[in-house]
N, C-alpha and C. Protein backbone atom coordinates (compact mmCIF):
# COMPACT_ATOMS: atom_id res chain seq x y z
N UNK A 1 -16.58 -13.51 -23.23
CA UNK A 1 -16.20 -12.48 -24.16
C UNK A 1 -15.48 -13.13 -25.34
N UNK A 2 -15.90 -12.90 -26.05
CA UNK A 2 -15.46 -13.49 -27.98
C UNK A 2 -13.92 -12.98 -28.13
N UNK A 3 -12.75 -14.05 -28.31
CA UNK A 3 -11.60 -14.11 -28.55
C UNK A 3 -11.26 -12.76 -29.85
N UNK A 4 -10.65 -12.24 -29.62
CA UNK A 4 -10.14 -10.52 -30.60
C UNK A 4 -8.91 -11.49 -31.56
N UNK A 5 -8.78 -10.89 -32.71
CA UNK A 5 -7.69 -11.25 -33.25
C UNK A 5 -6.67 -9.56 -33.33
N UNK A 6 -5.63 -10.13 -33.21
CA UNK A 6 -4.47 -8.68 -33.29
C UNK A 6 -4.86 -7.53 -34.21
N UNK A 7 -5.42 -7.54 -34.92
CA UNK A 7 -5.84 -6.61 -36.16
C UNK A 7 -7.60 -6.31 -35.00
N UNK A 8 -8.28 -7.11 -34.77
CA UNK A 8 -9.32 -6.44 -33.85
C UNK A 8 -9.07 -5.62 -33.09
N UNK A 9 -7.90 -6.22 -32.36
CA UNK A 9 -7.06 -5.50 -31.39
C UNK A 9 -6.70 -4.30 -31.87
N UNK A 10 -6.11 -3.78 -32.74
CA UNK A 10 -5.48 -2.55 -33.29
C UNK A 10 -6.27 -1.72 -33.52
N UNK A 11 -7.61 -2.06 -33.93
CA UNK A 11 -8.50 -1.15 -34.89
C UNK A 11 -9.61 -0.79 -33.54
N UNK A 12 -9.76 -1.49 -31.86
CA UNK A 12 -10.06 -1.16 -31.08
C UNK A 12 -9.41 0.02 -30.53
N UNK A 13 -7.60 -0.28 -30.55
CA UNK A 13 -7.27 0.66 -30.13
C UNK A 13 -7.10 2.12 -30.67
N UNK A 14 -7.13 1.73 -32.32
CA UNK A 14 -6.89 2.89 -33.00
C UNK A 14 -8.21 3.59 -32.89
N UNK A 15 -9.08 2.93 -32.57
CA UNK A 15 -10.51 3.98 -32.70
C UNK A 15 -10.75 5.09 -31.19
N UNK A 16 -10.13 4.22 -30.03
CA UNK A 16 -10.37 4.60 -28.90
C UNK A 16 -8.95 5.81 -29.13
N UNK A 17 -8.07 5.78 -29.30
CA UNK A 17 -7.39 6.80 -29.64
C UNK A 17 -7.76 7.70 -30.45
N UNK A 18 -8.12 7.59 -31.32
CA UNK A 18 -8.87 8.97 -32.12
C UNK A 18 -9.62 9.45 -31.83
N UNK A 19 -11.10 8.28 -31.05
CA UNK A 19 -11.80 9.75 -29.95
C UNK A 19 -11.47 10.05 -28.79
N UNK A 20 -9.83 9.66 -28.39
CA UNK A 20 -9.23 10.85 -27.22
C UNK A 20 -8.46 11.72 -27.87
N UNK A 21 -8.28 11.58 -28.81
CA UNK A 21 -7.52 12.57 -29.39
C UNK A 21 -8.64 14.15 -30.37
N UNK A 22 -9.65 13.59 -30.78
CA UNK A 22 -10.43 14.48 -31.61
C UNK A 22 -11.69 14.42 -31.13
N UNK A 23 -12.19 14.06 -30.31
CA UNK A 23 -13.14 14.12 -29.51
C UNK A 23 -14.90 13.23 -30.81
N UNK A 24 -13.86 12.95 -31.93
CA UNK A 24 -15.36 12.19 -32.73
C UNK A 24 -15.08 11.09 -33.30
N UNK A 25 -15.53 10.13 -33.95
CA UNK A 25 -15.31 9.01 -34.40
C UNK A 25 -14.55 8.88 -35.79
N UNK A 26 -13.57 8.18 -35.91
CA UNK A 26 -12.62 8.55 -37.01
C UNK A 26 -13.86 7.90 -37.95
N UNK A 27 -13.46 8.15 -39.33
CA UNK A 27 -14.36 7.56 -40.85
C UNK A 27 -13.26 6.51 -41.31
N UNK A 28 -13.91 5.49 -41.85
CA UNK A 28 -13.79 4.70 -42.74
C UNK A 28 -12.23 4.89 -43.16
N UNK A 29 -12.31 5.60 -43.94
CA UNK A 29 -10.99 6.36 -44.74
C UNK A 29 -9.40 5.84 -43.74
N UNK A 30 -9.90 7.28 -42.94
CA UNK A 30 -9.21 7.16 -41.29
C UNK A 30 -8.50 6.01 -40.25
N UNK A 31 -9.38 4.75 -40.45
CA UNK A 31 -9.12 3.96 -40.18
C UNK A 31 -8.25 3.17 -40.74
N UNK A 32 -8.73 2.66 -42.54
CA UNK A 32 -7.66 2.09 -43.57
C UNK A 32 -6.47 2.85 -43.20
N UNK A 33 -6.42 4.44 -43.30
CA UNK A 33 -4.56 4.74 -43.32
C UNK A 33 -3.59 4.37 -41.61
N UNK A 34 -4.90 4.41 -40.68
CA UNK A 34 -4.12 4.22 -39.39
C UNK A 34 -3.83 2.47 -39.02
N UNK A 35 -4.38 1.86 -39.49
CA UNK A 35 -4.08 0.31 -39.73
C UNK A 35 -3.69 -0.13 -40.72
N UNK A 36 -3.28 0.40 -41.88
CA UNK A 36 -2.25 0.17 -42.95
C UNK A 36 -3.31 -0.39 -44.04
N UNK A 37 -4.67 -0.78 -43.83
CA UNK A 37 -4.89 -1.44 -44.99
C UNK A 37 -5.09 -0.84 -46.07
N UNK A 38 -5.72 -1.54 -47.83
CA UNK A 38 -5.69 -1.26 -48.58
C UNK A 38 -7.24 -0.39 -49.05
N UNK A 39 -8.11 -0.77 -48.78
CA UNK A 39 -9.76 -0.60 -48.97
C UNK A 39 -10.47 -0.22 -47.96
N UNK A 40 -11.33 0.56 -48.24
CA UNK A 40 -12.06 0.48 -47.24
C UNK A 40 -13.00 -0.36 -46.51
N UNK A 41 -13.36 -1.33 -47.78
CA UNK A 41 -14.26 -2.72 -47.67
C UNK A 41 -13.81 -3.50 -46.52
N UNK A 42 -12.49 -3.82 -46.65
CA UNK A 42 -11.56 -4.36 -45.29
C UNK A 42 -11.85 -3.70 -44.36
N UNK A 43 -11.56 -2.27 -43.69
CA UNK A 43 -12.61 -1.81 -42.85
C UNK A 43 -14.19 -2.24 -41.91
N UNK A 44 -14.91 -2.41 -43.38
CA UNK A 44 -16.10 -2.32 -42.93
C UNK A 44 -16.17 -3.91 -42.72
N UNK A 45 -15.55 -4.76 -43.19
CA UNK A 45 -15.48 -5.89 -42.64
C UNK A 45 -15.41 -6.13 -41.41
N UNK A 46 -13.89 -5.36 -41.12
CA UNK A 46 -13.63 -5.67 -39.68
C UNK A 46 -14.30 -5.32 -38.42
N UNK A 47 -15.21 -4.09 -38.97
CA UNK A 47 -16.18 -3.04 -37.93
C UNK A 47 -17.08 -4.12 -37.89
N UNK A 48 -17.48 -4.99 -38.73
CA UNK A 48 -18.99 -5.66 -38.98
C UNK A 48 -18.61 -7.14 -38.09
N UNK A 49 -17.11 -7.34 -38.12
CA UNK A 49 -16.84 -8.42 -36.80
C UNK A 49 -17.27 -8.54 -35.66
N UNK A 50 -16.82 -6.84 -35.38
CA UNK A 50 -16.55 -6.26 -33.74
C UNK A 50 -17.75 -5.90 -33.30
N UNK A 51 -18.59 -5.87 -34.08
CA UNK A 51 -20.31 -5.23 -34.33
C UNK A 51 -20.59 -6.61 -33.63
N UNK A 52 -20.15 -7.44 -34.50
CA UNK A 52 -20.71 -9.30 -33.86
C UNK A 52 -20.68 -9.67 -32.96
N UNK A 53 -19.46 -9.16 -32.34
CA UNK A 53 -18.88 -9.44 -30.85
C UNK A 53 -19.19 -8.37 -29.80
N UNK A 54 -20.17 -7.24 -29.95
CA UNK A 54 -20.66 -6.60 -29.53
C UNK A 54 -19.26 -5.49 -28.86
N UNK A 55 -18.72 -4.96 -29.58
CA UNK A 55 -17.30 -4.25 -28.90
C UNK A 55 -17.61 -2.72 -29.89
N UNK A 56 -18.37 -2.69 -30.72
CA UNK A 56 -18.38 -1.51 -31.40
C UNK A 56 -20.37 -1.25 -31.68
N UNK A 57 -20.99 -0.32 -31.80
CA UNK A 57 -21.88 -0.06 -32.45
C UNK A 57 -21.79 1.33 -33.35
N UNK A 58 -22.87 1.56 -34.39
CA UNK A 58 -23.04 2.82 -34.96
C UNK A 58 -24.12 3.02 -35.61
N UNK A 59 -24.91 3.77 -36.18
CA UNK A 59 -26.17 4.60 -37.15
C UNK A 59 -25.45 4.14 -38.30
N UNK A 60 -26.45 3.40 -38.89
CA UNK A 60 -26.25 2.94 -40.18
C UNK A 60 -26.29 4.77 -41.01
N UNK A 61 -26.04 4.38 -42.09
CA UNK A 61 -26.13 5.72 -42.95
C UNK A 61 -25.36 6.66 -42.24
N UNK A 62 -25.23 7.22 -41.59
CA UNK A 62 -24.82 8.04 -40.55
C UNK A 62 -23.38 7.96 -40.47
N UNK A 63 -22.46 9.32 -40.69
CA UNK A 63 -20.73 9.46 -40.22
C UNK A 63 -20.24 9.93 -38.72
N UNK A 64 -19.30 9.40 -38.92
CA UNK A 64 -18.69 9.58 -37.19
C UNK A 64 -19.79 9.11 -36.05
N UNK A 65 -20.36 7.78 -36.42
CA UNK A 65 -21.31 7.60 -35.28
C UNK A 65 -20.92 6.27 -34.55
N UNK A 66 -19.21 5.44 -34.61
CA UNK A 66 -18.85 4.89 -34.16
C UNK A 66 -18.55 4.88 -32.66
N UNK A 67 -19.34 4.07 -31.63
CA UNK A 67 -18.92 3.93 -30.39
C UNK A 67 -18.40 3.01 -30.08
N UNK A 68 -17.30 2.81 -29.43
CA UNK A 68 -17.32 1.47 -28.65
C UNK A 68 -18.32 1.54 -27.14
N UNK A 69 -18.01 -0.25 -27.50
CA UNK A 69 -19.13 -0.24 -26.21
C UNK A 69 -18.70 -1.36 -24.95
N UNK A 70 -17.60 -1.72 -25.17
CA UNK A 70 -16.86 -2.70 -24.27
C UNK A 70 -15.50 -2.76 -24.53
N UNK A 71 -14.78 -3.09 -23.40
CA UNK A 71 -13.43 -3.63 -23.90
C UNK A 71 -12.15 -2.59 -23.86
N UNK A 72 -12.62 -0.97 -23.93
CA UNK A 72 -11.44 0.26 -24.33
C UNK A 72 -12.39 1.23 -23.51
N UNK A 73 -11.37 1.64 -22.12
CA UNK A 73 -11.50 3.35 -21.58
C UNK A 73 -11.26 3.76 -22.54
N UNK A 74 -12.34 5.29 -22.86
CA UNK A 74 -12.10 5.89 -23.70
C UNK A 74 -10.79 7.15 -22.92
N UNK A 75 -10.15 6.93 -22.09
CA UNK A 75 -8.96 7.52 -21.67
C UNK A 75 -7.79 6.33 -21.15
N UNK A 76 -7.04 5.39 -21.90
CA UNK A 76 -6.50 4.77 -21.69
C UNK A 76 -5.11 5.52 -21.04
């Protein structure tokens, strides 16, 4: 399993928390304000890591179609 950096870490957990909390996949947006960053580009960076390391997938074009797929009960 591909080494996470702390910010992977966060944005795993912040995602798995938002779909126990709202039952759908937070957006882009959503993510920048719950991990502090500035852009959303940073975002899609970091999704396009975790994509690498096989810990997230989603529908291109497509909103709220973020799953994880390893790594986070979605009831921690």
């Amino acid at each position: 399993m591909p080494n996470l950096t702390k910010r992977q870490e966060d944005a795993l957990d912040a995602i798995s928390s938002f779909l126990n909390q709202y039952g759908v996949a937070p957006t882009h947006r959503e993510l920048m304000e719950e991990l502090g960053l500035r852009s959303t580009s940073s975002v899609k960076g970091l999704l396009d890591r975790l994509k690498e390391k096989n810990y997230v997938t989603w529908q291109e074009g497509l909103p709220r179609t973020l799953k994880l797929l390893k790594g986070r009960a979605l009831h921690k």
